[in-house]
N, C-alpha and C. Protein backbone atom coordinates (compact mmCIF):
# COMPACT_ATOMS: atom_id res chain seq x y z
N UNK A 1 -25.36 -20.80 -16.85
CA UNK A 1 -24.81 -21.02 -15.53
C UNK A 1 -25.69 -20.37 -14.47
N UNK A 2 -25.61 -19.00 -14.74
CA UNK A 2 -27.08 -18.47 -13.87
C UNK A 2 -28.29 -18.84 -13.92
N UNK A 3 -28.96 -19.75 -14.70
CA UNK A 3 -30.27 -20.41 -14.80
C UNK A 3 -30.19 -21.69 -13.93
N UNK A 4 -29.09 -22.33 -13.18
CA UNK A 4 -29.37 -23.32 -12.40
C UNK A 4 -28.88 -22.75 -11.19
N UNK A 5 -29.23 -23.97 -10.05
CA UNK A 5 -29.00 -22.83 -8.89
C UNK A 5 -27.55 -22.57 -8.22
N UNK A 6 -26.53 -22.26 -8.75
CA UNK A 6 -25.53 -21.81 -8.54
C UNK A 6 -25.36 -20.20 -8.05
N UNK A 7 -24.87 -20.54 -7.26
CA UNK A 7 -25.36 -18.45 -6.22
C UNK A 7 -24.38 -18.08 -7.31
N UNK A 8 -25.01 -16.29 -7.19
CA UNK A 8 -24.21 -15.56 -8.05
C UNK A 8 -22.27 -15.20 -7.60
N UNK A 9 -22.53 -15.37 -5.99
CA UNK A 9 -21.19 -15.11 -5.45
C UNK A 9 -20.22 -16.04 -6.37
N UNK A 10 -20.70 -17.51 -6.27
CA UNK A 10 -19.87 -18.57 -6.53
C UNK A 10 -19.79 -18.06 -7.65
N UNK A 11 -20.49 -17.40 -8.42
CA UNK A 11 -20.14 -17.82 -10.51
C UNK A 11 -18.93 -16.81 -10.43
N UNK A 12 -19.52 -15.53 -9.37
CA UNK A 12 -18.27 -14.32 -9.93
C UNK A 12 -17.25 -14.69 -9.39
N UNK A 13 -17.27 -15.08 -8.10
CA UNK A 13 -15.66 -15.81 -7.39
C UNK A 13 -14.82 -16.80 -8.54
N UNK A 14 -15.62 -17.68 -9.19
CA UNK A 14 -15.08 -18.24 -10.23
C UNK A 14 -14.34 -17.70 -11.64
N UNK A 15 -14.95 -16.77 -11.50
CA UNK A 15 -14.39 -15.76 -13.21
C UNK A 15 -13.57 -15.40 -12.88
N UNK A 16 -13.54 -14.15 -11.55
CA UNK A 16 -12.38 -13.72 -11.19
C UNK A 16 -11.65 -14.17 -11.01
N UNK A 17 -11.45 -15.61 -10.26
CA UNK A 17 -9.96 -16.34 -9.89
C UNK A 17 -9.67 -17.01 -11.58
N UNK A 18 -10.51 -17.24 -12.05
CA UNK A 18 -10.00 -17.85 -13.38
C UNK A 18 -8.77 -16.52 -14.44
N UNK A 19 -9.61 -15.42 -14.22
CA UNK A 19 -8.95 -14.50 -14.93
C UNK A 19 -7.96 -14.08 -14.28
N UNK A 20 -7.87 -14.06 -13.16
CA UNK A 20 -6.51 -13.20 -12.38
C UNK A 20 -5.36 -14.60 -12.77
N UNK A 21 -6.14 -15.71 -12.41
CA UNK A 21 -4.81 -17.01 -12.38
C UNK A 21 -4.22 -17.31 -13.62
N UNK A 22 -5.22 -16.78 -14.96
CA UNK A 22 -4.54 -17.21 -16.25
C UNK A 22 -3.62 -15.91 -16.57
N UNK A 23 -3.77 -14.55 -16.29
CA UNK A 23 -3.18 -13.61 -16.49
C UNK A 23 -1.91 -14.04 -15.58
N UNK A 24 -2.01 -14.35 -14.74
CA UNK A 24 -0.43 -15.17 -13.67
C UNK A 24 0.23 -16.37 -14.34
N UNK A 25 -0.33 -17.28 -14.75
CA UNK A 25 0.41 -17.95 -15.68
C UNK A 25 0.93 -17.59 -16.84
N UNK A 26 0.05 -16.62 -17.48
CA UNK A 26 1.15 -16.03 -18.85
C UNK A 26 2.02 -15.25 -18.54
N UNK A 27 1.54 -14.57 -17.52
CA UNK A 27 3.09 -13.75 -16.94
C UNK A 27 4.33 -14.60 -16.04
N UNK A 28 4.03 -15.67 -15.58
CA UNK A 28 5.02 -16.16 -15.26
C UNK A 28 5.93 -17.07 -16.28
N UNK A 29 4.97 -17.88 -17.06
CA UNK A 29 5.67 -17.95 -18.57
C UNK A 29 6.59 -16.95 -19.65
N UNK A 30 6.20 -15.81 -19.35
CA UNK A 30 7.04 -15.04 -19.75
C UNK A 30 7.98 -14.73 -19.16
N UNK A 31 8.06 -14.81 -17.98
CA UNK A 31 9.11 -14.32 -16.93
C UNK A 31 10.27 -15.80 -16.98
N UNK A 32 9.86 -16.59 -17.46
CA UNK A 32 10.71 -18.18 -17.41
C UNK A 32 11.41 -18.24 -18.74
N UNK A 33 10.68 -17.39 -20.15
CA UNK A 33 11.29 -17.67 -20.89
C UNK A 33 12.01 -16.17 -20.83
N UNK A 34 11.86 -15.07 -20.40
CA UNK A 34 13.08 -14.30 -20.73
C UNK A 34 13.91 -14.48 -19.93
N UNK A 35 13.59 -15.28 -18.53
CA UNK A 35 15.19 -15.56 -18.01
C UNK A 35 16.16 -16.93 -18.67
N UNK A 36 15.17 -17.49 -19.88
CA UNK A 36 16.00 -18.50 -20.27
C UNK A 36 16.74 -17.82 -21.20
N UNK A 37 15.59 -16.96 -22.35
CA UNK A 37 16.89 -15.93 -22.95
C UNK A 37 17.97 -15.35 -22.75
N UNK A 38 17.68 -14.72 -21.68
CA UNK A 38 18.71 -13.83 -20.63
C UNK A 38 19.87 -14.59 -20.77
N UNK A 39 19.68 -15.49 -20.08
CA UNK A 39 21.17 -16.81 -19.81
C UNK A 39 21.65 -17.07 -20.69
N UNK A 40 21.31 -17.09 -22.18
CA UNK A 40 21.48 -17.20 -23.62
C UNK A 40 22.70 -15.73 -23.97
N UNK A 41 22.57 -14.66 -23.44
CA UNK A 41 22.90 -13.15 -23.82
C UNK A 41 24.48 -13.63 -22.50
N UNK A 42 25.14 -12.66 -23.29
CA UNK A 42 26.13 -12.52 -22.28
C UNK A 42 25.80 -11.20 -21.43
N UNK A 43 26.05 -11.09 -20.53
CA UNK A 43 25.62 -10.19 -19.37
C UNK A 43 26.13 -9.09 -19.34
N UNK A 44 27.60 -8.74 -19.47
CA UNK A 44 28.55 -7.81 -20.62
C UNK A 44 27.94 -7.19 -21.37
N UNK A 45 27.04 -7.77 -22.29
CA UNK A 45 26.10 -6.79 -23.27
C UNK A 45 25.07 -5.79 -22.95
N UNK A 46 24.69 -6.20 -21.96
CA UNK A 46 23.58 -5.49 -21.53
C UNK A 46 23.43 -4.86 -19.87
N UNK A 47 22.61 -3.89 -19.78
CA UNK A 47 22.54 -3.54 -18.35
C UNK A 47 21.87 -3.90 -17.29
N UNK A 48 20.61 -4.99 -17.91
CA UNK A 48 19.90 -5.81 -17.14
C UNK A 48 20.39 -6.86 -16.02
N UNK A 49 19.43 -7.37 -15.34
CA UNK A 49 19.93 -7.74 -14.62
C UNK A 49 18.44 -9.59 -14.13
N UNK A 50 19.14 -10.09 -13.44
CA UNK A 50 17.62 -11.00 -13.34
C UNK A 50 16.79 -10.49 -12.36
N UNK A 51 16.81 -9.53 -11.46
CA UNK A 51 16.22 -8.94 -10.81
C UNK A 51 15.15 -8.10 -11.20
N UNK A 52 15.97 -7.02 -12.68
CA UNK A 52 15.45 -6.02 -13.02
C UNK A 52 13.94 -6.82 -14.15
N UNK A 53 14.36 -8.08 -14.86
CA UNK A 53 13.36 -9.09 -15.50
C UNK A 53 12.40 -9.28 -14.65
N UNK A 54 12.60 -9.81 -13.56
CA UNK A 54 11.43 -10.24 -12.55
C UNK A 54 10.83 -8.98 -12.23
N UNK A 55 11.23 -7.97 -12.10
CA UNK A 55 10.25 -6.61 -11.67
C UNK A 55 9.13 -6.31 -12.77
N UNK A 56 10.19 -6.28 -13.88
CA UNK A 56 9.28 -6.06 -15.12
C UNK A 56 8.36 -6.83 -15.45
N UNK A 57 8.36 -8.11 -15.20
CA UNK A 57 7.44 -9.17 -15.06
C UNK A 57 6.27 -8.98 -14.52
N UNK A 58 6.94 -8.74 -13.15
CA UNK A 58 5.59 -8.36 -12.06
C UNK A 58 4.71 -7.27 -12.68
N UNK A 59 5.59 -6.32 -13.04
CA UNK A 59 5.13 -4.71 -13.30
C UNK A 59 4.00 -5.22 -14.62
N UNK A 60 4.34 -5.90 -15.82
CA UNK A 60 3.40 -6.45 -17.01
C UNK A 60 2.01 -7.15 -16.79
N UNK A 61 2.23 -7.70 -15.06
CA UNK A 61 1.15 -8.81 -14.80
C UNK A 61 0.63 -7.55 -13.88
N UNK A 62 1.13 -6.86 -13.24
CA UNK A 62 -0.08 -5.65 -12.45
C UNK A 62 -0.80 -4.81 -13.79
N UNK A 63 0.37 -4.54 -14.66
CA UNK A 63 -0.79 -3.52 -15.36
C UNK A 63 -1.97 -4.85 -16.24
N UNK A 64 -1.74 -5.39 -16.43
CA UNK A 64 -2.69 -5.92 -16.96
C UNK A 64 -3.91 -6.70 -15.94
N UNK A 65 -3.54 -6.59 -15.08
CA UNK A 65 -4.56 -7.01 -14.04
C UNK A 65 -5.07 -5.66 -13.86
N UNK A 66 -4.80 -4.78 -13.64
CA UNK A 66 -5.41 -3.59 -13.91
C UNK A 66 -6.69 -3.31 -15.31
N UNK A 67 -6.31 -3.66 -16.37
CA UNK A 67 -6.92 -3.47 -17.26
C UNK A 67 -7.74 -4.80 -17.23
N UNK A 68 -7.68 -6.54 -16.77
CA UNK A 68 -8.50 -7.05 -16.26
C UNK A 68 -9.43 -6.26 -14.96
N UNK A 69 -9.53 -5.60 -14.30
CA UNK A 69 -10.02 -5.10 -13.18
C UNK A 69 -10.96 -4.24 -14.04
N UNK A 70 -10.39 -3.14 -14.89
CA UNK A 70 -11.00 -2.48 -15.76
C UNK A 70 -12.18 -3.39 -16.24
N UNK A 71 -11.88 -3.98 -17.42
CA UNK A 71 -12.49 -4.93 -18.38
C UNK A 71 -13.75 -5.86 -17.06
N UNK A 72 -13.34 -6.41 -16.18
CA UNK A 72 -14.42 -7.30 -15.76
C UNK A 72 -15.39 -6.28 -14.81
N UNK A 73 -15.11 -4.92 -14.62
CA UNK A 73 -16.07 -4.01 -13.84
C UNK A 73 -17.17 -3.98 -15.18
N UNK A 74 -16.79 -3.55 -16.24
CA UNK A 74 -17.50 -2.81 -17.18
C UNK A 74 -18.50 -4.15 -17.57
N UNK A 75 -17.84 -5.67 -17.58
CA UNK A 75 -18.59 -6.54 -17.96
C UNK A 75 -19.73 -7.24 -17.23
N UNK A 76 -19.58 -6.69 -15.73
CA UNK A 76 -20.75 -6.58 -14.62
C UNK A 76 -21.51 -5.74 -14.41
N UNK A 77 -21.13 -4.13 -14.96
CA UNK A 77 -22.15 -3.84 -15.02
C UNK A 77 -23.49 -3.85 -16.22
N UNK A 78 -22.47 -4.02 -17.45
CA UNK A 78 -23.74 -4.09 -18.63
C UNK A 78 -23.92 -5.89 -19.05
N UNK A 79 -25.52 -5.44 -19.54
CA UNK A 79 -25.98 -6.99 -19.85
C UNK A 79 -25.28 -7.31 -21.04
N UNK A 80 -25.70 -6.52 -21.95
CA UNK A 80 -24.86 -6.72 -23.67
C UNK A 80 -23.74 -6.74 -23.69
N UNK A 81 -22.90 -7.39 -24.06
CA UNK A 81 -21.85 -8.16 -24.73
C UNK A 81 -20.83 -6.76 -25.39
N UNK A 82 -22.17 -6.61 -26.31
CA UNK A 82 -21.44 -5.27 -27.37
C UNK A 82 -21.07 -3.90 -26.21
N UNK A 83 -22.03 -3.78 -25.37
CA UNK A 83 -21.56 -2.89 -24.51
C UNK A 83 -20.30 -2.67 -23.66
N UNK A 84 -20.18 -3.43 -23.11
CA UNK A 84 -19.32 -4.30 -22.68
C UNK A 84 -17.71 -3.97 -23.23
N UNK A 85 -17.99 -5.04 -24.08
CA UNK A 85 -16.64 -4.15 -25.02
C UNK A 85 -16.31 -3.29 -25.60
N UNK A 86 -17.70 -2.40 -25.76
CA UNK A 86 -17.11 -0.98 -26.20
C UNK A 86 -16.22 -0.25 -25.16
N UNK A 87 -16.95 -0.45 -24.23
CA UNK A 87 -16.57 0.90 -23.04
C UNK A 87 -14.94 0.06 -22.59
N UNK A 88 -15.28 -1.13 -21.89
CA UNK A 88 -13.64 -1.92 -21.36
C UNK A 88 -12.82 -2.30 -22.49
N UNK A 89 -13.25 -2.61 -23.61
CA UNK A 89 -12.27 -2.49 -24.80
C UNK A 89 -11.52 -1.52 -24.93
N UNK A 90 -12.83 -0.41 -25.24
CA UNK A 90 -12.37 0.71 -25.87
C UNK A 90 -11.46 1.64 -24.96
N UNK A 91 -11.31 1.39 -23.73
CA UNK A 91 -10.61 2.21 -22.75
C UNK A 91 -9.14 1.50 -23.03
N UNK A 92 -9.23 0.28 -22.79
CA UNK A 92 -8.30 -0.61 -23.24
C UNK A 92 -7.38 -0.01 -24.39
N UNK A 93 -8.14 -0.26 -25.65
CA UNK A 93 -7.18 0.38 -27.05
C UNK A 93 -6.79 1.51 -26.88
N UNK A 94 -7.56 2.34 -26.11
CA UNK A 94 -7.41 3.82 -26.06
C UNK A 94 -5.93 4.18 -25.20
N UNK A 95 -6.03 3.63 -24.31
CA UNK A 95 -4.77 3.05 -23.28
C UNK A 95 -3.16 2.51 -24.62
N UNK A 96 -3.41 1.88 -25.13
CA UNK A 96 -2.50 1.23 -25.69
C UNK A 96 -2.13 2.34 -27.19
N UNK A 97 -3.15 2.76 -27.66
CA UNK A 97 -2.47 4.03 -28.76
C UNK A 97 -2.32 5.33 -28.39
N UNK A 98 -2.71 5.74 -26.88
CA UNK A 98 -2.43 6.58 -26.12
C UNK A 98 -1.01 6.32 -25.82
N UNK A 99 -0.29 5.18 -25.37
CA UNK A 99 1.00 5.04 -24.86
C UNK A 99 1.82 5.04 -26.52
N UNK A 100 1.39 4.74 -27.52
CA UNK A 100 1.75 4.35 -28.73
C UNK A 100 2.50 5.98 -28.96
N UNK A 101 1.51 6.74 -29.19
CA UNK A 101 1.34 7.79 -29.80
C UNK A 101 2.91 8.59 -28.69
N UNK A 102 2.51 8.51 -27.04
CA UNK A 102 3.26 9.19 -26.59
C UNK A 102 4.58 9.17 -26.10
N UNK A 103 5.22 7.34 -26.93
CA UNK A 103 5.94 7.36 -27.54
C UNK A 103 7.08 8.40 -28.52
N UNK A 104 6.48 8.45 -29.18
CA UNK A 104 6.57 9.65 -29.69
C UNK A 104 7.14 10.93 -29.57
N UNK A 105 6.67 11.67 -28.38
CA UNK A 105 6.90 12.51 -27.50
C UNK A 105 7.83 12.13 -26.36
N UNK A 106 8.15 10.74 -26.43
CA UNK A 106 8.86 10.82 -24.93
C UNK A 106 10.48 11.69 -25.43
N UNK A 107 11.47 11.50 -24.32
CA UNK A 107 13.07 11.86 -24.31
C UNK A 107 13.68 10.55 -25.06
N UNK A 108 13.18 9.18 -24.76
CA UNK A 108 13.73 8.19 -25.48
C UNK A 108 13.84 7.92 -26.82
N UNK A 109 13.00 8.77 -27.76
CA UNK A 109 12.78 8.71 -29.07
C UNK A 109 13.99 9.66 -29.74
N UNK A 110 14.86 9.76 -30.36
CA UNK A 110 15.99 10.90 -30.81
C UNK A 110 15.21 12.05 -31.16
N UNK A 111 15.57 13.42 -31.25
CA UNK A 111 15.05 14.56 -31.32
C UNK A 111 14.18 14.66 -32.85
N UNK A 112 15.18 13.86 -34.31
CA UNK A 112 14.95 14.37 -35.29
C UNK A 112 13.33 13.70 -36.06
N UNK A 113 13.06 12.86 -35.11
CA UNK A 113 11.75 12.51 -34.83
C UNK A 113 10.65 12.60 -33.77
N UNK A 114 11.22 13.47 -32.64
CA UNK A 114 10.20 13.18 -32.08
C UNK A 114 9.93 14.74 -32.19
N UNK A 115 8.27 14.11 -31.63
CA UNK A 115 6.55 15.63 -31.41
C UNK A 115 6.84 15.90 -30.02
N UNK A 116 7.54 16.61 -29.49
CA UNK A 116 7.26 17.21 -28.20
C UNK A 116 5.68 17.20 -27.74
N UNK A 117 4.75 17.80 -29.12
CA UNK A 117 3.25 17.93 -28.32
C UNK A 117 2.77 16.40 -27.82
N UNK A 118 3.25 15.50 -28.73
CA UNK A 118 2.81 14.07 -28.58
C UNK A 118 3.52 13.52 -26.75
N UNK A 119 4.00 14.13 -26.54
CA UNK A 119 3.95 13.60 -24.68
C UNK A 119 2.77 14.03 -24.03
N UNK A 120 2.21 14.84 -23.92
CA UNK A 120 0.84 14.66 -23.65
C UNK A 120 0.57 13.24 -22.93
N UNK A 121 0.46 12.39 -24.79
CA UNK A 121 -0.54 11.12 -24.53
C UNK A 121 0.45 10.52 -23.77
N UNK A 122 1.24 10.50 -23.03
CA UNK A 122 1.67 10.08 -21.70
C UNK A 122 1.50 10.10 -20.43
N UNK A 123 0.46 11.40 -20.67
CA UNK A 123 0.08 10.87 -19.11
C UNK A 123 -2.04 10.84 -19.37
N UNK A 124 -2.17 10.14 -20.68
CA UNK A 124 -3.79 9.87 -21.20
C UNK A 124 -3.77 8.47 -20.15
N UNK A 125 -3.06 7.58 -20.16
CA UNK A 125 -2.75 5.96 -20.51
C UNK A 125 -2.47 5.42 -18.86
N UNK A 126 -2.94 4.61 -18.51
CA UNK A 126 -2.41 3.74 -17.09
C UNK A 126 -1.63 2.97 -17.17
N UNK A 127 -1.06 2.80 -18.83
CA UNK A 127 0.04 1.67 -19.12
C UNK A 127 1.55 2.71 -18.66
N UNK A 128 1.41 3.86 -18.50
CA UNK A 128 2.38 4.95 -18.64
C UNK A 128 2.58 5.06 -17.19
N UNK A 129 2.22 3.95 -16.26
CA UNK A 129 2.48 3.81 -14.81
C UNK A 129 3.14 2.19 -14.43
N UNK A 130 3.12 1.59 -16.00
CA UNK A 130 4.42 0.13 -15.88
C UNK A 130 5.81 1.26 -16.33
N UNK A 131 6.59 1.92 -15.17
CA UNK A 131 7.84 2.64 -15.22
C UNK A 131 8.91 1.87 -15.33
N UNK A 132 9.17 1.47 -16.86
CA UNK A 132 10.50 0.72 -17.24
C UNK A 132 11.41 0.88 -17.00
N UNK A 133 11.41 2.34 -17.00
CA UNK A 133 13.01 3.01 -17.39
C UNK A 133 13.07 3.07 -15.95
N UNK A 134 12.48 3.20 -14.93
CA UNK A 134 12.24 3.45 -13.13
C UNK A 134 13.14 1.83 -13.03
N UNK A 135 12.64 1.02 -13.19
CA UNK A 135 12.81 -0.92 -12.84
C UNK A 135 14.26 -0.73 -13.37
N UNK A 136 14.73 -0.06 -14.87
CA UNK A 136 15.89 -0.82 -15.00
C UNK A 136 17.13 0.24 -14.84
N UNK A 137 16.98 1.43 -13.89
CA UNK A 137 18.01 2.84 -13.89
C UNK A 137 17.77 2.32 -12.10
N UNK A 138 17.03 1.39 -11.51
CA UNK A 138 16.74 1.07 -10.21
C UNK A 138 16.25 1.83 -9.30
N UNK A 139 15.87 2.97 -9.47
CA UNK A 139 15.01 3.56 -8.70
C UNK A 139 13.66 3.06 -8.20
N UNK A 140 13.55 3.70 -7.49
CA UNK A 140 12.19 3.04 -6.51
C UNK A 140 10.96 3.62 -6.48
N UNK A 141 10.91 4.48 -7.54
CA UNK A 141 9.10 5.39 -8.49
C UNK A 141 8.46 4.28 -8.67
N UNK A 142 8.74 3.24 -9.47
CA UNK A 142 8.05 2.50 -10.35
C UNK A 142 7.26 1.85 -9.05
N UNK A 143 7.26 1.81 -7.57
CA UNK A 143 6.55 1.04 -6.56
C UNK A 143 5.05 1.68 -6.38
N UNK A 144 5.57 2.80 -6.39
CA UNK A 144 3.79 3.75 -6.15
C UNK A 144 3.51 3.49 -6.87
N UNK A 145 3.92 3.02 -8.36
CA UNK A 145 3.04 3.17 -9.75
C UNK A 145 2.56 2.28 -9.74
N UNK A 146 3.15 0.74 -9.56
CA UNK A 146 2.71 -0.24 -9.61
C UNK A 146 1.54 -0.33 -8.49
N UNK A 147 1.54 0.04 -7.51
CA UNK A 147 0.84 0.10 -6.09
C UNK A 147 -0.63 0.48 -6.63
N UNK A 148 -0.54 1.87 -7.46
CA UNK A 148 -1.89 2.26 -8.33
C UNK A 148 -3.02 1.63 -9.09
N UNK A 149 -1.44 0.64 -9.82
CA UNK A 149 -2.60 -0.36 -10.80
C UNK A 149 -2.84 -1.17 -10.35
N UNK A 150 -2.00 -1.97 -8.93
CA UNK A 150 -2.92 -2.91 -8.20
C UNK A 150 -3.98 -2.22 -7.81
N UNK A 151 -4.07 -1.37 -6.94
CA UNK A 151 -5.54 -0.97 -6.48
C UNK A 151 -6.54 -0.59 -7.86
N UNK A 152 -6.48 -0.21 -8.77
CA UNK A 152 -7.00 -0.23 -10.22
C UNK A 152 -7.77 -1.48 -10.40
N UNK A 153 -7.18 -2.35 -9.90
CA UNK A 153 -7.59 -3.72 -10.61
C UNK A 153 -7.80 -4.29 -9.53
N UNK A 154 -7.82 -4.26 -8.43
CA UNK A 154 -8.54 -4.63 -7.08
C UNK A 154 -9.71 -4.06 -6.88
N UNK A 155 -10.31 -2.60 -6.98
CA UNK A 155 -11.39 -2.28 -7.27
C UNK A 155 -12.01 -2.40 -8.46
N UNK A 156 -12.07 -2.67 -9.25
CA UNK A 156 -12.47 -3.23 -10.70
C UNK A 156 -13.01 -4.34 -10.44
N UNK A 157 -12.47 -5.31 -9.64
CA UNK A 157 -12.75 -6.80 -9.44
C UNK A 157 -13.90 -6.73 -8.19
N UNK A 158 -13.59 -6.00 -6.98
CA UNK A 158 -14.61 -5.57 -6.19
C UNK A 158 -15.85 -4.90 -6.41
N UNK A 159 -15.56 -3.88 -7.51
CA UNK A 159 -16.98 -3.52 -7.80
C UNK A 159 -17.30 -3.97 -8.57
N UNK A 160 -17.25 -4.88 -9.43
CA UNK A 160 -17.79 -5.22 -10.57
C UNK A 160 -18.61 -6.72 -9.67
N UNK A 161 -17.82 -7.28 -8.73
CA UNK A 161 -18.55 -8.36 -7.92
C UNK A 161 -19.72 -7.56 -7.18
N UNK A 162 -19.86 -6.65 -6.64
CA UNK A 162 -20.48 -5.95 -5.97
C UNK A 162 -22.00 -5.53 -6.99
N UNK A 163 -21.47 -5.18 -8.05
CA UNK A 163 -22.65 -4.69 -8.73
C UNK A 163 -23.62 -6.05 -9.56
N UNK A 164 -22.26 -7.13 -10.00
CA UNK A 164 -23.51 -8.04 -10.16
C UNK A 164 -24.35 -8.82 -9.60
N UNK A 165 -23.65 -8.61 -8.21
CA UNK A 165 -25.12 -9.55 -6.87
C UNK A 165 -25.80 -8.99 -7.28
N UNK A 166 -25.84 -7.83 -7.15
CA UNK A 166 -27.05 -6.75 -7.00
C UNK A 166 -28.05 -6.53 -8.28
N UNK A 167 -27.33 -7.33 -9.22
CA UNK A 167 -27.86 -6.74 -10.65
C UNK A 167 -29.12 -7.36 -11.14
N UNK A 168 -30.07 -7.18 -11.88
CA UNK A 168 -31.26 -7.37 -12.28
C UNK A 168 -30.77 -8.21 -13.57
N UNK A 169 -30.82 -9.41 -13.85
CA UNK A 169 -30.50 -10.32 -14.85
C UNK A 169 -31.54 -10.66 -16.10
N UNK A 170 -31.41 -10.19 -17.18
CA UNK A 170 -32.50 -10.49 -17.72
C UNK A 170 -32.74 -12.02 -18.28
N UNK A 171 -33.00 -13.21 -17.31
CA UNK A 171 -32.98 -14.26 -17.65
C UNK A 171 -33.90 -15.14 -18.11
């Protein structure tokens, strides 16, 4: 694609809207089928609400646009592939068995299992800023948090456009 004359603006304007718009369609797909579930559940059962679904929705499609923001900085700045995914992968997994682990440690886990030391890896992780328990007890924390990983993944997408104009292509 970069070997014909297609400006570099256009290729990265293209990735990025491709990746932000498919990460919006799977999240809105998800958001369609748990409100079809939802309607399925009697309402009596549970404390949710369709409001509190759609937040969580939103809240699943920021953090992961976040970790897209992550992932496409790291893939502008290195040429290799393998590089690439070490570093935005690996922050990635690290993120996800970081929240795994501090699990573990949270108050939600019953006492006769949980590691007190294991909360820690709760605050390793940027996934530990989608505030569930904030969205569905209705408090209004979970807005700064979310606010974070948009800008997370708004600069991710900015600098990573930024650095590959600029970048030396080995073509």
């Amino acid at each position: 694609v970069l070997a014909t004359g297609t400006k570099r603006s256009t290729v990265i304007f293209t990735q990025a809207v491709y990746l932000v718009s498919s990460i919006l369609a799977m999240s809105l797909a998800s958001m369609v089928t748990s409100f079809i579930c939802f309607s399925c559940v009697s309402i009596s059962n549970t404390s949710m609400s369709y409001g509190s679904l759609a937040l969580m929705s939103l809240g699943s499609f920021v953090t992961l646009f976040a970790f897209a923001g992550i992932n496409f900085f790291t893939s502008c700045i290195f040429s290799r592939e393998k590089r690439s995914m070490a570093i935005g992968g690996g922050l990635s997994i690290f993120s996800l068995v970081a929240t795994m682990l501090g699990l573990f440690g949270s108050k939600e886990i019953p006492s006769i299992v949980r590691f007190s030391s294991l909360n820690y890896f709760n605050y390793c992780s940027i996934i530990s800023l989608f505030d569930v328990p904030s969205i569905v007890n209705g408090d209004v924390t979970f807005i700064w948090k979310m606010a974070i990983l948009l800008v997370i993944g708004l600069l991710g997408l900015s600098a990573g456009e930024v650095v590959f104009k600029k970048k030396d292509l080995p073509l």
